[in-house]
PDB file of N, CA and C in Angstrom:
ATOM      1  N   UNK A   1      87.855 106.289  88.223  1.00  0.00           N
ATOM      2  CA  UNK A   1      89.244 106.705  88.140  1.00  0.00           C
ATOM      3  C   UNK A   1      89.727 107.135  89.523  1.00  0.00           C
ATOM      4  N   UNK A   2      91.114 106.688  90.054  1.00  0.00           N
ATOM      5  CA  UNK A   2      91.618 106.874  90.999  1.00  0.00           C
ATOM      6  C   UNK A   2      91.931 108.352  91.065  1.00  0.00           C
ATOM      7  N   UNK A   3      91.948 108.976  92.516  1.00  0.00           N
ATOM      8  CA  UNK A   3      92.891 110.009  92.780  1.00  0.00           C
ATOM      9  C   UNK A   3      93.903 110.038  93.534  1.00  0.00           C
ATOM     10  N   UNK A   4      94.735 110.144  93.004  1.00  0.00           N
ATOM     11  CA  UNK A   4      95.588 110.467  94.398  1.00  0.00           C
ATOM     12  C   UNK A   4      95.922 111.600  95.120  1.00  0.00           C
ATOM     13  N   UNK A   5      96.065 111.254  96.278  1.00  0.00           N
ATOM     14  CA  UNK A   5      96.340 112.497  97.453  1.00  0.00           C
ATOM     15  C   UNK A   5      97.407 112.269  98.306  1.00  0.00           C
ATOM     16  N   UNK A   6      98.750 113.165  98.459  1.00  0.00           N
ATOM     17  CA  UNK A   6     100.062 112.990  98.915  1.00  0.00           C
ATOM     18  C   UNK A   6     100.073 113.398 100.327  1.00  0.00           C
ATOM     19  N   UNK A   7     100.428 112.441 101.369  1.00  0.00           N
ATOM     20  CA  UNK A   7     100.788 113.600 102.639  1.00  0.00           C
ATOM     21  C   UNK A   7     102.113 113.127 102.932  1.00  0.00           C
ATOM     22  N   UNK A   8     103.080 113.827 102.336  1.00  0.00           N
ATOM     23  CA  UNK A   8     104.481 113.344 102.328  1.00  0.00           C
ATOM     24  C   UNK A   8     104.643 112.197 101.985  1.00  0.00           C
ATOM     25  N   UNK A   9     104.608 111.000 102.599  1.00  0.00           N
ATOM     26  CA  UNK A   9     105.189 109.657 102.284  1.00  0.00           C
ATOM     27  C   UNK A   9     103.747 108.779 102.405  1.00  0.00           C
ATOM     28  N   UNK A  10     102.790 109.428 103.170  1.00  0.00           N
ATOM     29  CA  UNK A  10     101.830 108.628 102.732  1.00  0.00           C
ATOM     30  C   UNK A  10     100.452 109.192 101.968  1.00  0.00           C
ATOM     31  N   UNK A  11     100.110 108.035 101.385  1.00  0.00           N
ATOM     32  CA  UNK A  11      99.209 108.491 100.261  1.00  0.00           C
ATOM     33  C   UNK A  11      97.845 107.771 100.513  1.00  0.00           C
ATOM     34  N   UNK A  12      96.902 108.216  99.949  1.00  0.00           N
ATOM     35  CA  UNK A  12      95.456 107.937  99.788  1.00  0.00           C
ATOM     36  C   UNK A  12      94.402 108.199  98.759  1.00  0.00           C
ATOM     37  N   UNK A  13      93.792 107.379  98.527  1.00  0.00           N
ATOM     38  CA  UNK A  13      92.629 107.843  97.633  1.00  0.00           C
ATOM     39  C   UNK A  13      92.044 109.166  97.876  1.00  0.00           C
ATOM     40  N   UNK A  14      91.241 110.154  96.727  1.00  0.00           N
ATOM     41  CA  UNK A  14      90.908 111.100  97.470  1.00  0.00           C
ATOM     42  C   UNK A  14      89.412 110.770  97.904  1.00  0.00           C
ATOM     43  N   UNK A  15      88.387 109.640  98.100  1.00  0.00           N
ATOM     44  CA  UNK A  15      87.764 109.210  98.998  1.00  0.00           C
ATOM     45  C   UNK A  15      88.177 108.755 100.185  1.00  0.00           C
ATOM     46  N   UNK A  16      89.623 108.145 100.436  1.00  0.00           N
ATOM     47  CA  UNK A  16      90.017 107.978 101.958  1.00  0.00           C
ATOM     48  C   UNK A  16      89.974 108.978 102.602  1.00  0.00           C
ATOM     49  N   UNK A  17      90.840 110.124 101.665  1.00  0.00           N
ATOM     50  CA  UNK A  17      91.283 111.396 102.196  1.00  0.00           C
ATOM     51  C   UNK A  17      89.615 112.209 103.131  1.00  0.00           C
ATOM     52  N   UNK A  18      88.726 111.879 102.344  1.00  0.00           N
ATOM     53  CA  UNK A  18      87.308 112.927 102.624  1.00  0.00           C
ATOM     54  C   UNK A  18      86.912 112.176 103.624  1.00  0.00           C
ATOM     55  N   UNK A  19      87.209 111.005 103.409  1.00  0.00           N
ATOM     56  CA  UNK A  19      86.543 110.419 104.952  1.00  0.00           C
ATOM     57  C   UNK A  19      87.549 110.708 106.428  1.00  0.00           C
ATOM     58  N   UNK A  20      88.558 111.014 106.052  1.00  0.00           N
ATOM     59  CA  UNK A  20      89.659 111.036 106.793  1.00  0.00           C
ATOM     60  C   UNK A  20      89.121 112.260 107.612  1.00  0.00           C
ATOM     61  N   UNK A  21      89.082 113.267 106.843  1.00  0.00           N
ATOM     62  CA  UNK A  21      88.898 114.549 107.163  1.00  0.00           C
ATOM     63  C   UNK A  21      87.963 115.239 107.943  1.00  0.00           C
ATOM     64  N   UNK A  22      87.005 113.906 107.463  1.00  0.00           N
ATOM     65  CA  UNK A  22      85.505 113.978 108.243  1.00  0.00           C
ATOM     66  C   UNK A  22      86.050 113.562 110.003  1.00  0.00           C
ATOM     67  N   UNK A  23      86.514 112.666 109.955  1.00  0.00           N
ATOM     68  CA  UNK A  23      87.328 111.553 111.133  1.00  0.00           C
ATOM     69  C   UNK A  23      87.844 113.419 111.978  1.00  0.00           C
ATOM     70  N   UNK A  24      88.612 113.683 111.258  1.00  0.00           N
ATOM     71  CA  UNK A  24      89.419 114.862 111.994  1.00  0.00           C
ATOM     72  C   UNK A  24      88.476 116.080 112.599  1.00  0.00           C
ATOM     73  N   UNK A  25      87.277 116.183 111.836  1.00  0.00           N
ATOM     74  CA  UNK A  25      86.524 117.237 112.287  1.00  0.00           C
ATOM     75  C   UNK A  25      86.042 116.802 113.600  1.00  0.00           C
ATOM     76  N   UNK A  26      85.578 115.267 113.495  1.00  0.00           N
ATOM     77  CA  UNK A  26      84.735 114.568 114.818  1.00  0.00           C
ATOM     78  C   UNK A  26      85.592 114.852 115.890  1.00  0.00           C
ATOM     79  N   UNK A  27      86.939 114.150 115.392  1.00  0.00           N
ATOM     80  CA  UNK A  27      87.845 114.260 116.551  1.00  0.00           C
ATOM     81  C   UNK A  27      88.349 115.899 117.225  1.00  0.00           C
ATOM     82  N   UNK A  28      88.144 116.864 116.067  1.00  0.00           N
ATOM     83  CA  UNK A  28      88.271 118.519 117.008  1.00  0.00           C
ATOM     84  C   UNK A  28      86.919 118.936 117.496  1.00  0.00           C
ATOM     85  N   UNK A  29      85.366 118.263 117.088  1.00  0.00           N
ATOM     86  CA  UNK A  29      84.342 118.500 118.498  1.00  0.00           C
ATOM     87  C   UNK A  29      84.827 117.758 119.589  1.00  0.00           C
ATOM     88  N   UNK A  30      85.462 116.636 119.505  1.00  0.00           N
ATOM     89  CA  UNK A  30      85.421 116.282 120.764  1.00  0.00           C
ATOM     90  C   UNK A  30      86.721 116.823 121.863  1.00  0.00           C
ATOM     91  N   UNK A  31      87.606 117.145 121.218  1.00  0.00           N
ATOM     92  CA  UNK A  31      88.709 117.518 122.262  1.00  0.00           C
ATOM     93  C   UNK A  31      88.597 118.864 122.059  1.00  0.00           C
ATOM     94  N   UNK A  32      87.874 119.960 121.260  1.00  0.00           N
ATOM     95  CA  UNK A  32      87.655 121.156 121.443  1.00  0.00           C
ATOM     96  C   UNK A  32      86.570 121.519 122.746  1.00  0.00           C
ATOM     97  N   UNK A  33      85.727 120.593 122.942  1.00  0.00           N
ATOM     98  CA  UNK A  33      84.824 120.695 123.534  1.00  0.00           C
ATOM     99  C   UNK A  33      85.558 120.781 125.399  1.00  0.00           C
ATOM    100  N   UNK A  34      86.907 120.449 125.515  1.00  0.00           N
ATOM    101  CA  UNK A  34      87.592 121.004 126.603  1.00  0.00           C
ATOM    102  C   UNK A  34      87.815 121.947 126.835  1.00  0.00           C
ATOM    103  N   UNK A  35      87.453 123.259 127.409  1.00  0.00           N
ATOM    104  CA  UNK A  35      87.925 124.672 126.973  1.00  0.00           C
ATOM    105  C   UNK A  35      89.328 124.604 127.060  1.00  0.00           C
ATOM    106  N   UNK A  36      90.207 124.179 127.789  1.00  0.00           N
ATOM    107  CA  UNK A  36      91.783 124.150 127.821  1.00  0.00           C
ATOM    108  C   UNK A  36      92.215 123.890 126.409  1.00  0.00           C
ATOM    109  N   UNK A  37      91.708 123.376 126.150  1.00  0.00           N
ATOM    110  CA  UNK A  37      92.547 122.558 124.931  1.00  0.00           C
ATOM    111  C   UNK A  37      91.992 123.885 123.969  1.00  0.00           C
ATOM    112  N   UNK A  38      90.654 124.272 123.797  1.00  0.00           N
ATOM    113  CA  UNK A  38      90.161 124.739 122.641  1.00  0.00           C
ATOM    114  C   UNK A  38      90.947 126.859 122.640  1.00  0.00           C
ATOM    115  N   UNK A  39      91.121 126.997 124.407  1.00  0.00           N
ATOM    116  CA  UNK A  39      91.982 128.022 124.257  1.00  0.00           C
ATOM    117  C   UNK A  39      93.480 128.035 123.827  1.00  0.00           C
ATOM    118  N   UNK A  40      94.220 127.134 124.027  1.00  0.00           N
ATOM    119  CA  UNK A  40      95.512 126.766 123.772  1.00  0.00           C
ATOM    120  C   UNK A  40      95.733 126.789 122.477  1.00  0.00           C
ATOM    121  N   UNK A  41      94.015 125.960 121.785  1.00  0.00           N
ATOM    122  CA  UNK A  41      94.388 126.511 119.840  1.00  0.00           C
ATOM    123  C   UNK A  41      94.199 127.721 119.661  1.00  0.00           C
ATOM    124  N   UNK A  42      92.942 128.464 120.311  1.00  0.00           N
ATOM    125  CA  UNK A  42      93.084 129.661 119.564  1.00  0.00           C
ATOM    126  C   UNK A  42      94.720 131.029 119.882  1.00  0.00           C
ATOM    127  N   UNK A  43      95.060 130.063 120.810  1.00  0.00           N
ATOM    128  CA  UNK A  43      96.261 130.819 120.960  1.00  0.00           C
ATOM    129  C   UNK A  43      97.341 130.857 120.584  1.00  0.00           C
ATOM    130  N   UNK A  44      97.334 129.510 119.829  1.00  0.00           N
ATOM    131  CA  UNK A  44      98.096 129.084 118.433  1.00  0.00           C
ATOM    132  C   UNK A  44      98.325 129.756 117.403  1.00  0.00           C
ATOM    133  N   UNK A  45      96.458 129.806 117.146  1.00  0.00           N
ATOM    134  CA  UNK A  45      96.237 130.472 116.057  1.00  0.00           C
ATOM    135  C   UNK A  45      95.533 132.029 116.203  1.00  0.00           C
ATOM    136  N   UNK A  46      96.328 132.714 116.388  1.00  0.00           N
ATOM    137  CA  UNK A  46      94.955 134.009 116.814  1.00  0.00           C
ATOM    138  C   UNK A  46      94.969 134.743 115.383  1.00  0.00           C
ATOM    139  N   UNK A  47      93.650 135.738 116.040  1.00  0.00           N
ATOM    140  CA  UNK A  47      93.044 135.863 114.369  1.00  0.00           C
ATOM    141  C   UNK A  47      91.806 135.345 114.075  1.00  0.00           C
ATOM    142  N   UNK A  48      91.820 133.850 114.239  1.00  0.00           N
ATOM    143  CA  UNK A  48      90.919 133.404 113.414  1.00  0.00           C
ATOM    144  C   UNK A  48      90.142 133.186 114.484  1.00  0.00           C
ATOM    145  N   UNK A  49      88.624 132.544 113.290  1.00  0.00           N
ATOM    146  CA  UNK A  49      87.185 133.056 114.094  1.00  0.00           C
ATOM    147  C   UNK A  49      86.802 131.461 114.201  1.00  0.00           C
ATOM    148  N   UNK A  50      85.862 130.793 114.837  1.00  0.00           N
ATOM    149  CA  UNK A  50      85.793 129.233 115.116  1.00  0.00           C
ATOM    150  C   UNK A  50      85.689 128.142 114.063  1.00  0.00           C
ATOM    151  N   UNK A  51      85.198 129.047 112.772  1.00  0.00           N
ATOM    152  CA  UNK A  51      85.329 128.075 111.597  1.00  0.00           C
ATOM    153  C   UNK A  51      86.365 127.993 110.846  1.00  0.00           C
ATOM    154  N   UNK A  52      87.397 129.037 111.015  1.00  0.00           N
ATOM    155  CA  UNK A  52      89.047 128.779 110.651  1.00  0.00           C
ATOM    156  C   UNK A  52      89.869 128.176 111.446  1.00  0.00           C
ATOM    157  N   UNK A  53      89.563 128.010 112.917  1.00  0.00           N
ATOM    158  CA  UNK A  53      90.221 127.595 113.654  1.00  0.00           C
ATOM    159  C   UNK A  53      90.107 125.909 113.488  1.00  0.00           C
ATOM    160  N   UNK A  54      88.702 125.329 113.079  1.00  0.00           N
ATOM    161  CA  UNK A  54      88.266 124.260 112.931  1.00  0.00           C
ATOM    162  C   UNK A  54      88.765 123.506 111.299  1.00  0.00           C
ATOM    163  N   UNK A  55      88.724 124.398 110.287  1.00  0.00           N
ATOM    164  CA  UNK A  55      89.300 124.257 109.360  1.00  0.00           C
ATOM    165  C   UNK A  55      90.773 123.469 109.308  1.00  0.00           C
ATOM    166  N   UNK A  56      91.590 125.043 110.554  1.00  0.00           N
ATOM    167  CA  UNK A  56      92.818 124.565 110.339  1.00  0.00           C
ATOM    168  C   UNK A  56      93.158 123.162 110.727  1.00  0.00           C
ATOM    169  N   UNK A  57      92.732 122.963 111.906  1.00  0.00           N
ATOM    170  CA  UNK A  57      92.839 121.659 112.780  1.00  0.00           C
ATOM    171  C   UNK A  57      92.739 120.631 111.703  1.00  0.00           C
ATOM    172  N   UNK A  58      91.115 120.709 111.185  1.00  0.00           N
ATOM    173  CA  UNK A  58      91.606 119.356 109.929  1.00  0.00           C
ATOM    174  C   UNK A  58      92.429 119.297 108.942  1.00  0.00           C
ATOM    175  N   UNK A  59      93.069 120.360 108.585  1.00  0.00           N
ATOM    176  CA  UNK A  59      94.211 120.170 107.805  1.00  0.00           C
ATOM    177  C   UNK A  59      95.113 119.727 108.295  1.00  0.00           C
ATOM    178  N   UNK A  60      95.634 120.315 109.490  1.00  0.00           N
ATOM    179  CA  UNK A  60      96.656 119.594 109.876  1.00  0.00           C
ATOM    180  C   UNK A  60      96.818 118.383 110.566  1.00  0.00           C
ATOM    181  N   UNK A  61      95.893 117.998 110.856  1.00  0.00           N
ATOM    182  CA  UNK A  61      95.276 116.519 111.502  1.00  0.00           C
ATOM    183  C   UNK A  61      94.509 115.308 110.885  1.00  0.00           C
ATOM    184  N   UNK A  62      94.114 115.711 109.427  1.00  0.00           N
ATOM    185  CA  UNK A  62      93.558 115.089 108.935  1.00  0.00           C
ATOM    186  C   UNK A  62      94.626 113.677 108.594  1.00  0.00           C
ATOM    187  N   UNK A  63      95.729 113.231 107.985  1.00  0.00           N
ATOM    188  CA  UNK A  63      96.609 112.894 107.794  1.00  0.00           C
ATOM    189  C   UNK A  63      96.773 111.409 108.943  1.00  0.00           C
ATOM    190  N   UNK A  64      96.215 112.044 109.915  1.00  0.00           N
ATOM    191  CA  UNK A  64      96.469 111.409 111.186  1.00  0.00           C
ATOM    192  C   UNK A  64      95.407 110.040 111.364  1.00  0.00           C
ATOM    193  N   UNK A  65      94.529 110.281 110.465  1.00  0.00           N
ATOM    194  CA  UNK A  65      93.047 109.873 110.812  1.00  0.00           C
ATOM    195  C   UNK A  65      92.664 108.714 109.141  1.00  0.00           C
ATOM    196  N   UNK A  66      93.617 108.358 108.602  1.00  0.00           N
ATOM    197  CA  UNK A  66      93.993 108.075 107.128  1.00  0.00           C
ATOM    198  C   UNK A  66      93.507 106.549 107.752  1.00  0.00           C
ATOM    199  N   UNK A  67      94.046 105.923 108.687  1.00  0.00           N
ATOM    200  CA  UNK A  67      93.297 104.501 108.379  1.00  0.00           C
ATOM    201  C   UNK A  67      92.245 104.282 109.594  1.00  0.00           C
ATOM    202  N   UNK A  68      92.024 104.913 110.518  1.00  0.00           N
ATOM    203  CA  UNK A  68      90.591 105.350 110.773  1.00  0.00           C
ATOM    204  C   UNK A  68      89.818 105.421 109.421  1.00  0.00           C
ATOM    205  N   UNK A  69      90.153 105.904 109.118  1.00  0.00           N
ATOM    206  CA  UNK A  69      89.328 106.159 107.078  1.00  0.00           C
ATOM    207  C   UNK A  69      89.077 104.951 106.829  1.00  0.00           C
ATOM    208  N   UNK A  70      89.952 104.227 106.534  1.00  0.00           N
ATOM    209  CA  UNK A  70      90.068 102.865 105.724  1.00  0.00           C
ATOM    210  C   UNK A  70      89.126 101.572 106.506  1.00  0.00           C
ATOM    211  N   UNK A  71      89.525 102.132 108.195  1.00  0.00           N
ATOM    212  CA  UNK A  71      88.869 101.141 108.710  1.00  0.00           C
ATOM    213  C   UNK A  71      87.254 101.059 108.476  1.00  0.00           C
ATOM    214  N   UNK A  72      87.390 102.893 108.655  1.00  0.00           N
ATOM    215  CA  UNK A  72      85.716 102.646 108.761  1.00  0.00           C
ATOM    216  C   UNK A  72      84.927 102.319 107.717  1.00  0.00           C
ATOM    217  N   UNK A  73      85.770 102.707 106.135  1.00  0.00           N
ATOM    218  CA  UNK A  73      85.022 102.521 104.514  1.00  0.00           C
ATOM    219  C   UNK A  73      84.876 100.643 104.651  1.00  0.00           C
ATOM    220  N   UNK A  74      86.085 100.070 105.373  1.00  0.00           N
ATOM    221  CA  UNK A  74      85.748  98.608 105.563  1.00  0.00           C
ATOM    222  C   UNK A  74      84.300  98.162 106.439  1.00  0.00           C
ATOM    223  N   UNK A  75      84.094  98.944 107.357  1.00  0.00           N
ATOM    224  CA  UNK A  75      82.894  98.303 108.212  1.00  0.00           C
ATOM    225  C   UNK A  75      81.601  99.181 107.614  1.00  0.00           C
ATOM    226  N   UNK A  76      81.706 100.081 107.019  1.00  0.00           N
ATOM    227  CA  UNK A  76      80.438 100.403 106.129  1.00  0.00           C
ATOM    228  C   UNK A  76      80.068  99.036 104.785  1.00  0.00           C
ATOM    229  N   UNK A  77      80.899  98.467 104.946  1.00  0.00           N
ATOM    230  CA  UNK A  77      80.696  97.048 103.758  1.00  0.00           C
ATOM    231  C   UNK A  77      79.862  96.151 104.177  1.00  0.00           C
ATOM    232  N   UNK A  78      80.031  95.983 105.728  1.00  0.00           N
ATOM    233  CA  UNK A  78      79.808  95.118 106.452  1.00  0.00           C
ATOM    234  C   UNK A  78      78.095  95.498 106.824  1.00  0.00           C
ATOM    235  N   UNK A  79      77.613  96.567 107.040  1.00  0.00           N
ATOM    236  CA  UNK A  79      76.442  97.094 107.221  1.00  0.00           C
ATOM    237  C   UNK A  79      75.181  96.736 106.286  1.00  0.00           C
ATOM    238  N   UNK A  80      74.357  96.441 106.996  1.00  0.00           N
ATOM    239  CA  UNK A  80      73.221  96.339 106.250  1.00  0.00           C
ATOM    240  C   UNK A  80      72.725  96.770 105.843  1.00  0.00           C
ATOM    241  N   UNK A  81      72.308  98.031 106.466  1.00  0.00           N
ATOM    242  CA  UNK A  81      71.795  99.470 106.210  1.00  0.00           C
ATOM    243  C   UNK A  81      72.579 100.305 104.658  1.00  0.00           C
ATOM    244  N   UNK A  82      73.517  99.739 104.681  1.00  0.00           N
ATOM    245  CA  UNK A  82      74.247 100.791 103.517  1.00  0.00           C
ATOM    246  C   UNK A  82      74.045  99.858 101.868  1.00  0.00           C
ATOM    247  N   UNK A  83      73.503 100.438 101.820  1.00  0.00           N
ATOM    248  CA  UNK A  83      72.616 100.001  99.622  1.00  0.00           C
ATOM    249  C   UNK A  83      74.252  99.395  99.204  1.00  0.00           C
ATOM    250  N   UNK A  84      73.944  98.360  98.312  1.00  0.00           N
ATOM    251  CA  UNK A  84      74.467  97.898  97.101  1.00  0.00           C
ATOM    252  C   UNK A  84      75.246  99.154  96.450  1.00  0.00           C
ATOM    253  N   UNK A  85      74.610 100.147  96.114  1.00  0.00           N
ATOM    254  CA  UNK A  85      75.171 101.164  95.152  1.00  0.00           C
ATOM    255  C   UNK A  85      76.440 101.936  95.527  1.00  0.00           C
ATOM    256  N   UNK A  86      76.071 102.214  97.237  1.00  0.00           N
ATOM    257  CA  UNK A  86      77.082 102.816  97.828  1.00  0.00           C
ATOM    258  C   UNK A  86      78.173 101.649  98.156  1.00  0.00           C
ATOM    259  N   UNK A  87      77.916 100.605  98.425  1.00  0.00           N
ATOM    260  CA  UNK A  87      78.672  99.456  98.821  1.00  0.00           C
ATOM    261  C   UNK A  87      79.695  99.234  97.648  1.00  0.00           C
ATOM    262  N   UNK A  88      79.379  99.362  96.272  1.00  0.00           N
ATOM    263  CA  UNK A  88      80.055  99.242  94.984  1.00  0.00           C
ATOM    264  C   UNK A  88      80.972 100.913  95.300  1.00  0.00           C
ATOM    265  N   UNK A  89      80.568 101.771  95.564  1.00  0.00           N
ATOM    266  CA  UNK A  89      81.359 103.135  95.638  1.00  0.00           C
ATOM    267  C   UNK A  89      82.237 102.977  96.753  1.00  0.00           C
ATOM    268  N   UNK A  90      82.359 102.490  97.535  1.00  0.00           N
ATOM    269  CA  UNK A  90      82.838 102.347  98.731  1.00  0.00           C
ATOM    270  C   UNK A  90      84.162 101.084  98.365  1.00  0.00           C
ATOM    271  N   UNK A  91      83.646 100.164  97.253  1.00  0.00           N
ATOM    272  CA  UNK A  91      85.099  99.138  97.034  1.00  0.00           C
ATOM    273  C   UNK A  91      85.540  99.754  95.942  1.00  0.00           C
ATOM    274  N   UNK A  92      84.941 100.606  95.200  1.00  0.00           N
ATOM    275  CA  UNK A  92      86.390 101.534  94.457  1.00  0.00           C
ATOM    276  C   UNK A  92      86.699 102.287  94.952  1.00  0.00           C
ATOM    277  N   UNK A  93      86.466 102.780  95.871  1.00  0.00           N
ATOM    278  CA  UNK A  93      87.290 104.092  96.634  1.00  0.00           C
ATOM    279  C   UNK A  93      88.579 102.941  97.526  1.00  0.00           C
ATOM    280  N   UNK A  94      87.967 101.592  98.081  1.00  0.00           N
ATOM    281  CA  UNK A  94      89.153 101.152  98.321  1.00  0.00           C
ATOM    282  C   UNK A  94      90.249 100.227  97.606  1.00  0.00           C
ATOM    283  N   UNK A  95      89.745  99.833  96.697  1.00  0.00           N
ATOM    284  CA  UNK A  95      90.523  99.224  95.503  1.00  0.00           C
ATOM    285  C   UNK A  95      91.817 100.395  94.838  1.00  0.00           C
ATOM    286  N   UNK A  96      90.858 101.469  94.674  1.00  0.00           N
ATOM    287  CA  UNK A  96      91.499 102.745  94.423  1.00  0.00           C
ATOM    288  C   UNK A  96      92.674 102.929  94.994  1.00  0.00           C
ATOM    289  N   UNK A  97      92.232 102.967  96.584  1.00  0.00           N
ATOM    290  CA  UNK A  97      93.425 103.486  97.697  1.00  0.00           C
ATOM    291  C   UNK A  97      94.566 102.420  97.733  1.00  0.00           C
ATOM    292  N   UNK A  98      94.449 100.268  97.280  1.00  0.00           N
ATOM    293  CA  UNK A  98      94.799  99.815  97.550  1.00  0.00           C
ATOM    294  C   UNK A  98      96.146  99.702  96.519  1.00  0.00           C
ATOM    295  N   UNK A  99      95.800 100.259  95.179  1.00  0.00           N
ATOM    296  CA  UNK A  99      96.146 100.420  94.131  1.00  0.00           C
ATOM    297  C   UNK A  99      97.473 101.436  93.942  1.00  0.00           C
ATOM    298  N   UNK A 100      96.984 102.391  94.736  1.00  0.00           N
ATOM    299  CA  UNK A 100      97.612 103.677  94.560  1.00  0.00           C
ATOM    300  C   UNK A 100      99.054 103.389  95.699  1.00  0.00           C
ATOM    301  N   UNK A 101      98.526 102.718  96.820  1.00  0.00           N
ATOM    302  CA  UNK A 101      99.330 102.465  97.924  1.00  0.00           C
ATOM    303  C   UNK A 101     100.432 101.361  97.766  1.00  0.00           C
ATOM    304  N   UNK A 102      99.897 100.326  96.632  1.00  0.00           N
ATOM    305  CA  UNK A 102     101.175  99.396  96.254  1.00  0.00           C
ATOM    306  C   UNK A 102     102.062  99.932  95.226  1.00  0.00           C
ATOM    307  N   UNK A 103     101.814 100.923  94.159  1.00  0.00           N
ATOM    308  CA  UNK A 103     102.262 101.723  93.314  1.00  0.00           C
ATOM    309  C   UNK A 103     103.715 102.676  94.034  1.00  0.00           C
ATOM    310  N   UNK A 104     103.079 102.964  94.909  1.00  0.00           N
ATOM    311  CA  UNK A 104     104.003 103.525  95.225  1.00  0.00           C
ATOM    312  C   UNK A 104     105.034 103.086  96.291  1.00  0.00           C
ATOM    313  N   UNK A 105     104.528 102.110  97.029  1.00  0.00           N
ATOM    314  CA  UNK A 105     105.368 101.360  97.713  1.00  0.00           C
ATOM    315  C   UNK A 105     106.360 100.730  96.292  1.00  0.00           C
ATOM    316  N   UNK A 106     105.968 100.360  95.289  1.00  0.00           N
ATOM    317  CA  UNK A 106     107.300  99.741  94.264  1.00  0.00           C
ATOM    318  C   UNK A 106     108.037 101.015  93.774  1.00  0.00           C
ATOM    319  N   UNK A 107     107.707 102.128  93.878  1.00  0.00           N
ATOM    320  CA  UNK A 107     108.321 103.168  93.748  1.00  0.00           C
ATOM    321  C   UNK A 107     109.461 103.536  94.986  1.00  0.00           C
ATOM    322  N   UNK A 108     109.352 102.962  95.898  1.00  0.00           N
ATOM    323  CA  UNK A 108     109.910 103.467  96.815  1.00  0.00           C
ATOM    324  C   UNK A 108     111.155 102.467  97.268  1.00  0.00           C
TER     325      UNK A 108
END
């Protein structure tokens, strides 16, 4: 069964979404890992301690990282390494997303 997940106008499976999110965490080690950049957030956000600060970032960035998602659930298909079982979980999560995404494009 599909989920859906809203980020304003665009939408995703909620397996795109988790991979998405994952995408967003990678992407705040790597540009956190600038101290400029990583002081400028906490100065954004003060208060918080490095695992809220990291939190927040993927929330609000995750969104960003939606077909990064898609691309990458496509080239995990392609892999050898990745089992049959997951390979079947991996085309309903995108059948899912593909489903959900024409749905609402006729809605719109």
């Amino acid at each position: 069964m599909s989920r859906l997940t809203g980020t304003g106008q665009r939408v995703c499976h909620v397996g795109v979404m988790k991979v998405a999110q994952a995408a967003a965490g990678e992407l705040y080690e790597n540009v956190m890992s600038n101290n400029a950049y990583y002081e400028a957030w906490k100065k954004q956000n003060p208060g918080l301690n490095a695992k809220q600060l990291e939190s927040r970032f993927i929330a609000k960035n995750w969104q960003k990282c939606i077909e990064i998602a898609r691309a990458t659930l496509v080239e995990m298909l392609k892999r050898p390494d990745i089992g049959e079982d997951m390979k079947d979980g991996i085309m309903e999560i995108l059948e899912g997303d593909y489903e959900l995404r024409n749905k609402i494009g006729m809605l719109n």
